[in-house]
C-alpha atoms as a PDB file:
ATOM      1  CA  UNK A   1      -7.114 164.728  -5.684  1.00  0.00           C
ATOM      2  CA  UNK A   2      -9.594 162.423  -4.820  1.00  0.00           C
ATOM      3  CA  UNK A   3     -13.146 163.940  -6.360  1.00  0.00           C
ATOM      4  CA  UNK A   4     -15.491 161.594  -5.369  1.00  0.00           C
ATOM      5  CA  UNK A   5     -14.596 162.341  -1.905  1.00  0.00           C
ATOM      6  CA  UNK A   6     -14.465 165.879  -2.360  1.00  0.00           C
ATOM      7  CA  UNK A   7     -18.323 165.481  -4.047  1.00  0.00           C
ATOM      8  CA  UNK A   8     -19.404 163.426  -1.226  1.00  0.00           C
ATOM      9  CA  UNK A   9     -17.892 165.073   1.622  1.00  0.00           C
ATOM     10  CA  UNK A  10     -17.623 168.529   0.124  1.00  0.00           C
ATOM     11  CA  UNK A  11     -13.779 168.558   0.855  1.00  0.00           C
ATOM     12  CA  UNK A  12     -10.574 166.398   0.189  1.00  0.00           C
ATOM     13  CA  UNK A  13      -6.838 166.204   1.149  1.00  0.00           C
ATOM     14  CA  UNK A  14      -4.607 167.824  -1.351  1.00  0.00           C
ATOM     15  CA  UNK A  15      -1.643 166.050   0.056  1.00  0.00           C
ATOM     16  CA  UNK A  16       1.900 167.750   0.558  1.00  0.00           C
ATOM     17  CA  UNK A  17       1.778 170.982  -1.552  1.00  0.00           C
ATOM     18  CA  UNK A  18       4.717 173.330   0.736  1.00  0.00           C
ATOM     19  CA  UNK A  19       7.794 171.837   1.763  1.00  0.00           C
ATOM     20  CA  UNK A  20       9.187 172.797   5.174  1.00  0.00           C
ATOM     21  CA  UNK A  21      11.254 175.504   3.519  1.00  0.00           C
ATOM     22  CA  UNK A  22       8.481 176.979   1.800  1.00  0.00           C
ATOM     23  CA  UNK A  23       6.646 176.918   4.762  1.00  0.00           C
ATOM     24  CA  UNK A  24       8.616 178.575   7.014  1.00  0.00           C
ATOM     25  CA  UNK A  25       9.139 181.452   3.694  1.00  0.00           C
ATOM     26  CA  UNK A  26       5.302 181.697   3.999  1.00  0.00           C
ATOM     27  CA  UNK A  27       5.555 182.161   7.806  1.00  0.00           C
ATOM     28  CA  UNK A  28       8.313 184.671   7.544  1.00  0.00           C
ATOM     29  CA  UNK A  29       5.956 186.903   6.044  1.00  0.00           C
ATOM     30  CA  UNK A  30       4.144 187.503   8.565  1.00  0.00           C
ATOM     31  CA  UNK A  31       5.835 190.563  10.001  1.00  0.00           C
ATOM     32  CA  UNK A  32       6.569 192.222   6.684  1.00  0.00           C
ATOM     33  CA  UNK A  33       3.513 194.740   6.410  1.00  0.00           C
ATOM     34  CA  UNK A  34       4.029 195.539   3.229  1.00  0.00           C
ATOM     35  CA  UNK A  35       2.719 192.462   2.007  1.00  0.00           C
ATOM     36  CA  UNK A  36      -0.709 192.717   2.996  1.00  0.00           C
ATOM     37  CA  UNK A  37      -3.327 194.725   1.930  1.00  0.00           C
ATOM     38  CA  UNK A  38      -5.481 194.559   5.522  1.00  0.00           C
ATOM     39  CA  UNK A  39      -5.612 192.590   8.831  1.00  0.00           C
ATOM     40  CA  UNK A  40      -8.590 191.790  10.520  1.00  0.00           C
ATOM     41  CA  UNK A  41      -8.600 191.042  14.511  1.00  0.00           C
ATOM     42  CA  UNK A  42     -11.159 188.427  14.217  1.00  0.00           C
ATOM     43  CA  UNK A  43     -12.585 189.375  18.140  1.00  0.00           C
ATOM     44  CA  UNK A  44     -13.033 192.855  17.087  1.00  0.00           C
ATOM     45  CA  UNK A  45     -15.888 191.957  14.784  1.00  0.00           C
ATOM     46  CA  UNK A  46     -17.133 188.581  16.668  1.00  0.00           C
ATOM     47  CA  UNK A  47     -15.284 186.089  14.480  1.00  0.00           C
ATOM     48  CA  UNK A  48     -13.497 184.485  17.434  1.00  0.00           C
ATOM     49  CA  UNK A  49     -10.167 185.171  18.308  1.00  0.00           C
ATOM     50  CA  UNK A  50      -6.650 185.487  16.371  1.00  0.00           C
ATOM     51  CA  UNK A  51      -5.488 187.187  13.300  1.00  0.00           C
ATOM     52  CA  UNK A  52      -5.638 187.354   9.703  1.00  0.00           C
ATOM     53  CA  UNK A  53      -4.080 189.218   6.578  1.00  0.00           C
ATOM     54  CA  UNK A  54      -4.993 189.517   3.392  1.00  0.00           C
ATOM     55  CA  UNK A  55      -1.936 189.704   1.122  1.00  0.00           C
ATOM     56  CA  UNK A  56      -1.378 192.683  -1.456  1.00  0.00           C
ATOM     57  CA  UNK A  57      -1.163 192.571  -5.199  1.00  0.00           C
ATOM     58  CA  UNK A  58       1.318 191.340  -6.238  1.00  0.00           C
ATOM     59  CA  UNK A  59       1.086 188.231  -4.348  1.00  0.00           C
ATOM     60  CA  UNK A  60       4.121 186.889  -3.164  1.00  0.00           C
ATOM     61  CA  UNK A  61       5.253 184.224  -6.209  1.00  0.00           C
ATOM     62  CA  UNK A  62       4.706 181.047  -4.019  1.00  0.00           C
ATOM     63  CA  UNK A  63       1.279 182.059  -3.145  1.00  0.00           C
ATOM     64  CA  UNK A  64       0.402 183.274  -6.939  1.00  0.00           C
ATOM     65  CA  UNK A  65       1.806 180.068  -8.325  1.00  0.00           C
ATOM     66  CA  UNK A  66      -0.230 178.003  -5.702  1.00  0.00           C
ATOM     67  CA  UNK A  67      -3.614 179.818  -6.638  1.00  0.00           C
ATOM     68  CA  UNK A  68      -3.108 180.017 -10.591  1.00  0.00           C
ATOM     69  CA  UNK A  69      -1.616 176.095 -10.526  1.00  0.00           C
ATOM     70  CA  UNK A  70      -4.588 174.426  -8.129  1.00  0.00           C
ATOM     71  CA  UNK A  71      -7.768 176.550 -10.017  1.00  0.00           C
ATOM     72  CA  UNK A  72      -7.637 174.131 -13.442  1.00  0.00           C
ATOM     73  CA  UNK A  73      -7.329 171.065 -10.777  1.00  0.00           C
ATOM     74  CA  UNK A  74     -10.368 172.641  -9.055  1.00  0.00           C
ATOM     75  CA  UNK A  75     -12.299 174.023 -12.190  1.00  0.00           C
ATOM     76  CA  UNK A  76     -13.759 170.885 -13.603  1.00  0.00           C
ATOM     77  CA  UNK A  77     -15.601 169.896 -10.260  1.00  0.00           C
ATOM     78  CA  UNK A  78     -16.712 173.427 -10.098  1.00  0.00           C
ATOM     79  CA  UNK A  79     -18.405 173.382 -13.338  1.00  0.00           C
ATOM     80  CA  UNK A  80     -19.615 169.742 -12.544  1.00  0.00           C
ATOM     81  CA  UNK A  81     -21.216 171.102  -9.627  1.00  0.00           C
ATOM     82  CA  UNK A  82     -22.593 173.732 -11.564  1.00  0.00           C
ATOM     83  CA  UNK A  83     -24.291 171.909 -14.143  1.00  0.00           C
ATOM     84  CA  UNK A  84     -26.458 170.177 -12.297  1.00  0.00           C
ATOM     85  CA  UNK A  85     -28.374 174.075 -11.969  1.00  0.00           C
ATOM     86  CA  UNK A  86     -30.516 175.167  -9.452  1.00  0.00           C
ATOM     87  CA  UNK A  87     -28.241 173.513  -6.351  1.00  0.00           C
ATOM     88  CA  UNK A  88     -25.792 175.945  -6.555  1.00  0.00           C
ATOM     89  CA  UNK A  89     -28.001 178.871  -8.456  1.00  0.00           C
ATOM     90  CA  UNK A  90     -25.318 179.465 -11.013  1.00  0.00           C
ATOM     91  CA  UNK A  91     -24.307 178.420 -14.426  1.00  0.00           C
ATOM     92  CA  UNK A  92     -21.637 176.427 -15.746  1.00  0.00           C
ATOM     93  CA  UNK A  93     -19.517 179.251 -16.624  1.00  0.00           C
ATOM     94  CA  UNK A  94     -16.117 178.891 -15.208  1.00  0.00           C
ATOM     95  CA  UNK A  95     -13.063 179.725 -17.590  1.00  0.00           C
ATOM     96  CA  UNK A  96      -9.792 177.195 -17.865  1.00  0.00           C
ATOM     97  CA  UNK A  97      -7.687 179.708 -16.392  1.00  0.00           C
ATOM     98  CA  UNK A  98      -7.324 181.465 -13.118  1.00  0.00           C
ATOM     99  CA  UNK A  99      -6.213 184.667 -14.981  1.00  0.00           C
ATOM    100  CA  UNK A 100      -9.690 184.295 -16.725  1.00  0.00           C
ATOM    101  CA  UNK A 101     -11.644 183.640 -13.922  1.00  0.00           C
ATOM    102  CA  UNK A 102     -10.432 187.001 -12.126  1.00  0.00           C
ATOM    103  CA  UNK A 103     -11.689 189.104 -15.395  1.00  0.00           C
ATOM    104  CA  UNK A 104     -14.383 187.476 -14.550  1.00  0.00           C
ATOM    105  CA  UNK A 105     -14.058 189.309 -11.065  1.00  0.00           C
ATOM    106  CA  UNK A 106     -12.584 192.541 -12.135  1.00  0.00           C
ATOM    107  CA  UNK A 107     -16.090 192.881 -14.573  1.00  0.00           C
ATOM    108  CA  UNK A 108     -17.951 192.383 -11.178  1.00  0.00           C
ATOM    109  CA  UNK A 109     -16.163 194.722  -9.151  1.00  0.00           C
ATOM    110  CA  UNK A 110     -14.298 192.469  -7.448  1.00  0.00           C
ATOM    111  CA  UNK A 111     -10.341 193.429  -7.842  1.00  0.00           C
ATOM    112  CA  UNK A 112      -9.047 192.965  -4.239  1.00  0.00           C
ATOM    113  CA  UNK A 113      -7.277 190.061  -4.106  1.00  0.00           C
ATOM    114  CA  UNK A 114      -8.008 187.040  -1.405  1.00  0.00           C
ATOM    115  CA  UNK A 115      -5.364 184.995  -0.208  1.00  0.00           C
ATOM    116  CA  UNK A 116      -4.772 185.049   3.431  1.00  0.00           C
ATOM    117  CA  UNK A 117      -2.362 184.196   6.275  1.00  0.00           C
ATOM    118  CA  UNK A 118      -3.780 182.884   9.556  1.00  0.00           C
ATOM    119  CA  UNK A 119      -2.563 183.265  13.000  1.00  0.00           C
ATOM    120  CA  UNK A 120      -4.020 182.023  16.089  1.00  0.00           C
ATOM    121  CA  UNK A 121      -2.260 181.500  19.890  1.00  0.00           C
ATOM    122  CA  UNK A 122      -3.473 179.465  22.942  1.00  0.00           C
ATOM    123  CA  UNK A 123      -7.420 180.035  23.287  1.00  0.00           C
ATOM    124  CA  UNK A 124      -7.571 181.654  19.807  1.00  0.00           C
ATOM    125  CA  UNK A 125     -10.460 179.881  17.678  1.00  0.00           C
ATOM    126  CA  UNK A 126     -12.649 180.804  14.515  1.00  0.00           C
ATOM    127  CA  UNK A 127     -16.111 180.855  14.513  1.00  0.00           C
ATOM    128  CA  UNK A 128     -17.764 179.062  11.671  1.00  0.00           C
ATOM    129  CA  UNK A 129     -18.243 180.916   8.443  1.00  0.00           C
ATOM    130  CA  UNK A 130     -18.203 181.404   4.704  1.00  0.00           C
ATOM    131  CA  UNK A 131     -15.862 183.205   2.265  1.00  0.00           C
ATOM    132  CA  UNK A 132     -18.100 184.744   0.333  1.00  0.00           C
ATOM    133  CA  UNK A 133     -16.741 188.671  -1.210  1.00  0.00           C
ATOM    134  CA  UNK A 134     -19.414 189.066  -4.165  1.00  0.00           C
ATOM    135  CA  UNK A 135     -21.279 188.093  -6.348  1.00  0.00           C
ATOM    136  CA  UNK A 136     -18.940 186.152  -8.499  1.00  0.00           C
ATOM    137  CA  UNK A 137     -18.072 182.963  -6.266  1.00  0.00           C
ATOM    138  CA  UNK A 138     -15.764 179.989  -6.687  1.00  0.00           C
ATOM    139  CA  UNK A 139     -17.250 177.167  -5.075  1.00  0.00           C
ATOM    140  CA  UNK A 140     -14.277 175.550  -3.456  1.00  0.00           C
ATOM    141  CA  UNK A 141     -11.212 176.959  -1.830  1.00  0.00           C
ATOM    142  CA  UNK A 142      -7.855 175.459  -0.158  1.00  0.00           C
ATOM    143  CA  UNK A 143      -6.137 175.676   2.840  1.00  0.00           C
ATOM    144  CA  UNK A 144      -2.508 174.799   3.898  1.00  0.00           C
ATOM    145  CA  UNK A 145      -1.501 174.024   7.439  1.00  0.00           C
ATOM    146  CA  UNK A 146       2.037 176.091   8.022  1.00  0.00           C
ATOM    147  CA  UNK A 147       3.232 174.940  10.980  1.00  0.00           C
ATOM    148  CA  UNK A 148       2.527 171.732  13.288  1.00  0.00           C
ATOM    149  CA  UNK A 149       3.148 171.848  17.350  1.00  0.00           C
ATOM    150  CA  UNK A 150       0.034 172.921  18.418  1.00  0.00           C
ATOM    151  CA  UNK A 151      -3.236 171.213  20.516  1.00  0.00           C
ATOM    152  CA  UNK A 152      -6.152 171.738  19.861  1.00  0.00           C
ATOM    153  CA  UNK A 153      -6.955 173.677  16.461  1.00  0.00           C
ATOM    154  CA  UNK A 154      -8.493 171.334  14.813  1.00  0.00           C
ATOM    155  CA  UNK A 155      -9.854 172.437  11.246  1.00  0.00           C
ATOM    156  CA  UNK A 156     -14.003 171.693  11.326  1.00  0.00           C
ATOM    157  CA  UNK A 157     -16.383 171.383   8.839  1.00  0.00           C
ATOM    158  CA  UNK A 158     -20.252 172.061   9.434  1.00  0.00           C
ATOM    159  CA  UNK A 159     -23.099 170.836   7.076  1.00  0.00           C
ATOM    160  CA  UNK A 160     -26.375 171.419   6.842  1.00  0.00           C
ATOM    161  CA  UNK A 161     -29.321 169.440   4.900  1.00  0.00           C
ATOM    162  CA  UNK A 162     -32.837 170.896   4.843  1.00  0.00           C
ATOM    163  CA  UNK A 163     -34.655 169.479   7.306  1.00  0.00           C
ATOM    164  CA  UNK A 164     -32.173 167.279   8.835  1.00  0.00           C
ATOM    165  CA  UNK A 165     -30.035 167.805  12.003  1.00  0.00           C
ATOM    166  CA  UNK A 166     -26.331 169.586  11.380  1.00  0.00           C
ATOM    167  CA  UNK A 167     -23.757 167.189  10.832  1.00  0.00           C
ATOM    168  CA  UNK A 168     -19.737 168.274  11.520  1.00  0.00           C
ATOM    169  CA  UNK A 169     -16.385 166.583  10.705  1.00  0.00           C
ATOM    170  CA  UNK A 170     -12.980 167.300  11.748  1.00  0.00           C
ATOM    171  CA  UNK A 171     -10.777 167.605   8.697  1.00  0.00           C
ATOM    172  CA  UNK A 172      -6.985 165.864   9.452  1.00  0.00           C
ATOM    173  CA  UNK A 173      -4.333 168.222   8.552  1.00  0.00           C
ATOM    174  CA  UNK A 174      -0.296 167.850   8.483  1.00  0.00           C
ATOM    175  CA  UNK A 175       2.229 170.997   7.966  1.00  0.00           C
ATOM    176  CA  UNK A 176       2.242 171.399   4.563  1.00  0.00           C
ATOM    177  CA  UNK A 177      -0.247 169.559   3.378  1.00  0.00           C
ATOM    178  CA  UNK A 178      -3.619 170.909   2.246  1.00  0.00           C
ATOM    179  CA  UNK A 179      -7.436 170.334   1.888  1.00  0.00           C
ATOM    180  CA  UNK A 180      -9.959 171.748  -0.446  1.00  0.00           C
ATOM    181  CA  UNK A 181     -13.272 171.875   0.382  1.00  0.00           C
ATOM    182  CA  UNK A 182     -16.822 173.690  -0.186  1.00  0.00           C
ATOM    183  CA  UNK A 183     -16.607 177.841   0.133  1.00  0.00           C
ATOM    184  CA  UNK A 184     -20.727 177.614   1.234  1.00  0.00           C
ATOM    185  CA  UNK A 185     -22.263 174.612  -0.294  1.00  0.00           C
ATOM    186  CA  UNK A 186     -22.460 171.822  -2.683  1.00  0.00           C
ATOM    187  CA  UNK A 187     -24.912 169.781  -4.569  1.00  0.00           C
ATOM    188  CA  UNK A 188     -26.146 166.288  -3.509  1.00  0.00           C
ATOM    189  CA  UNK A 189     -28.685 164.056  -5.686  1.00  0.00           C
ATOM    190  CA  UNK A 190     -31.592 163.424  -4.221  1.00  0.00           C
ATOM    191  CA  UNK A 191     -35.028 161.300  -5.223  1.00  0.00           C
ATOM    192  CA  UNK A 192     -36.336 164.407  -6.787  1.00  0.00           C
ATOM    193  CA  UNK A 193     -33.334 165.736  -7.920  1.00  0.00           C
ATOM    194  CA  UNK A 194     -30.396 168.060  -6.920  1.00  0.00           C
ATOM    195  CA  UNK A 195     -30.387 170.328  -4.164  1.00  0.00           C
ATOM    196  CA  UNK A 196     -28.062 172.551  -2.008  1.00  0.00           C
ATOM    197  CA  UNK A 197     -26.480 171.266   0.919  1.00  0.00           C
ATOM    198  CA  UNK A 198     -24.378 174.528   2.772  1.00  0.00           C
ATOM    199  CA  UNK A 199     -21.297 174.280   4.668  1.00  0.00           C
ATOM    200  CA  UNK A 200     -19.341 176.354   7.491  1.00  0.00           C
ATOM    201  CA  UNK A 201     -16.150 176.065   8.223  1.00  0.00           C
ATOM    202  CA  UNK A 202     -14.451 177.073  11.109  1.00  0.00           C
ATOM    203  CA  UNK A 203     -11.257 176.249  14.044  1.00  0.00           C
ATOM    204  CA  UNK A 204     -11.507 174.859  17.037  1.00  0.00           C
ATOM    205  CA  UNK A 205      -9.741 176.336  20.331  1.00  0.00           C
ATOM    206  CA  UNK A 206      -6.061 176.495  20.431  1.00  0.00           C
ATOM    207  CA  UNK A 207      -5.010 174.631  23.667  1.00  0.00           C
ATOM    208  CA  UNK A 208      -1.490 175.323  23.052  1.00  0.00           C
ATOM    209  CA  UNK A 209       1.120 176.544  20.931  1.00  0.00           C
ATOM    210  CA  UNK A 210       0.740 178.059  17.528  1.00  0.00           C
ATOM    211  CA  UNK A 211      -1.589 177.516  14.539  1.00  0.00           C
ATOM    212  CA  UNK A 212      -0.901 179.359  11.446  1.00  0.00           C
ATOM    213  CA  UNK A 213      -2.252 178.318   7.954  1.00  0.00           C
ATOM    214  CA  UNK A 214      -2.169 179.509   4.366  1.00  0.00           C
ATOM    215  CA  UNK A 215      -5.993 180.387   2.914  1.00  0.00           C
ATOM    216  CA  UNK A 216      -6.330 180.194  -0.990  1.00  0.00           C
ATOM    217  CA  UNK A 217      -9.801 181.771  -1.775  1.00  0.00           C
ATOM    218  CA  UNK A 218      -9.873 181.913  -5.858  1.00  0.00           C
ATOM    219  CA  UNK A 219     -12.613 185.040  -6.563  1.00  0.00           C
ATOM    220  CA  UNK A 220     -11.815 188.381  -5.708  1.00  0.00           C
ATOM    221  CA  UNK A 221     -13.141 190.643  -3.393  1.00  0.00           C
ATOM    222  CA  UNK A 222     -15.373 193.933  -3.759  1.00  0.00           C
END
């Protein structure tokens, strides 16, 4: 992981982390309900169009291995970030440990778990947005693309600086591989210090085929 980039850019490619196999595992659990805890039609509540389900505790094994493995790869740029105060309005107070960091969680009231499939079809899109569930946040999160074969879809990342116009970048993505990047903002260092830049993320129109994706958001939700 490169963590300059991911502190300049506020994301970064994770390379391969599925192989086709587990991919297609991932994909075939789409139609087992059982699985998931919720789904959310995202044009029900204005989010854009497609689908997405949050999976149940226990999370499948791939997906609970992903999220407890990448979180001390994660942690130490979190806590980075942190430190440097008032840009993120937190402490430095992340645990080692994924298990630790959902106490952390459970103490707030936040016990529903976060990891997500995505599904979107031709003309499907999602608007842009932050993961936020509560008041105990994880500052970065990860996505996997699932499947390739589609136009269109491309993953997009929007920033904003105070008093500066919005600047957005589309974020290259392979099946299998993924990309971590900011859940709503990072720090830059500026003449008089830190501050907060925030970021949106979102996915562009589908103009064909089928786009489905892997979310790993580390805190829980309320």
């Amino acid at each position: 992981m490169n963590s300059e980039h991911l502190t300049r850019h506020g994301w970064t490619s994770l390379g391969p982390l599925l192989t086709p196999s587990q991919c297609q595992d991932l994909l075939a659990l789409w139609d087992r309900e059982a699985a998931f805890r919720s789904k959310v039609v995202m044009a029900r509540h204005g989010f854009g169009q497609g689908e997405y389900r949050y999976f149940a505790d226990p999370l499948p094994p791939l997906v609970a291995e992903l999220r407890e493995n990448l979180y001390p790869r994660l942690v130490v740029t979190a806590n980075a970030w942190s430190a440097l105060g008032g840009a993120l309005d937190r402490e430095p107070a992340f645990p080692p440990s994924h298990a630790e960091f959902r106490e952390l969680c459970r103490a707030a009231g936040q016990s529903r778990p976060t990891p997500l499939l995505l599904r979107y079809g031709p003309g499907d899109y999602n608007c842009l947005h932050q993961d936020l569930y509560g008041g105990v946040v994880f500052p970065l999160q990860v996505v996997v693309l699932l499947e390739d074969g589609f136009e269109g879809g491309e993953f997009v990342l929007v920033e904003n600086r105070p008093r500066m116009q919005s600047r957005a970048e589309v974020v290259p993505l392979s099946a299998g591989e993924g990309v971590v990047f900011a859940v709503s903002g990072r720090p830059v260092q500026g003449q008089r210090g830190p501050y907060r830049v925030s970021l949106r993320h979102g996915v562009s129109p589908i103009r064909s085929g089928r786009r489905s994706t892997l979310g790993i958001i580390f805190h829980d939700a309320a």
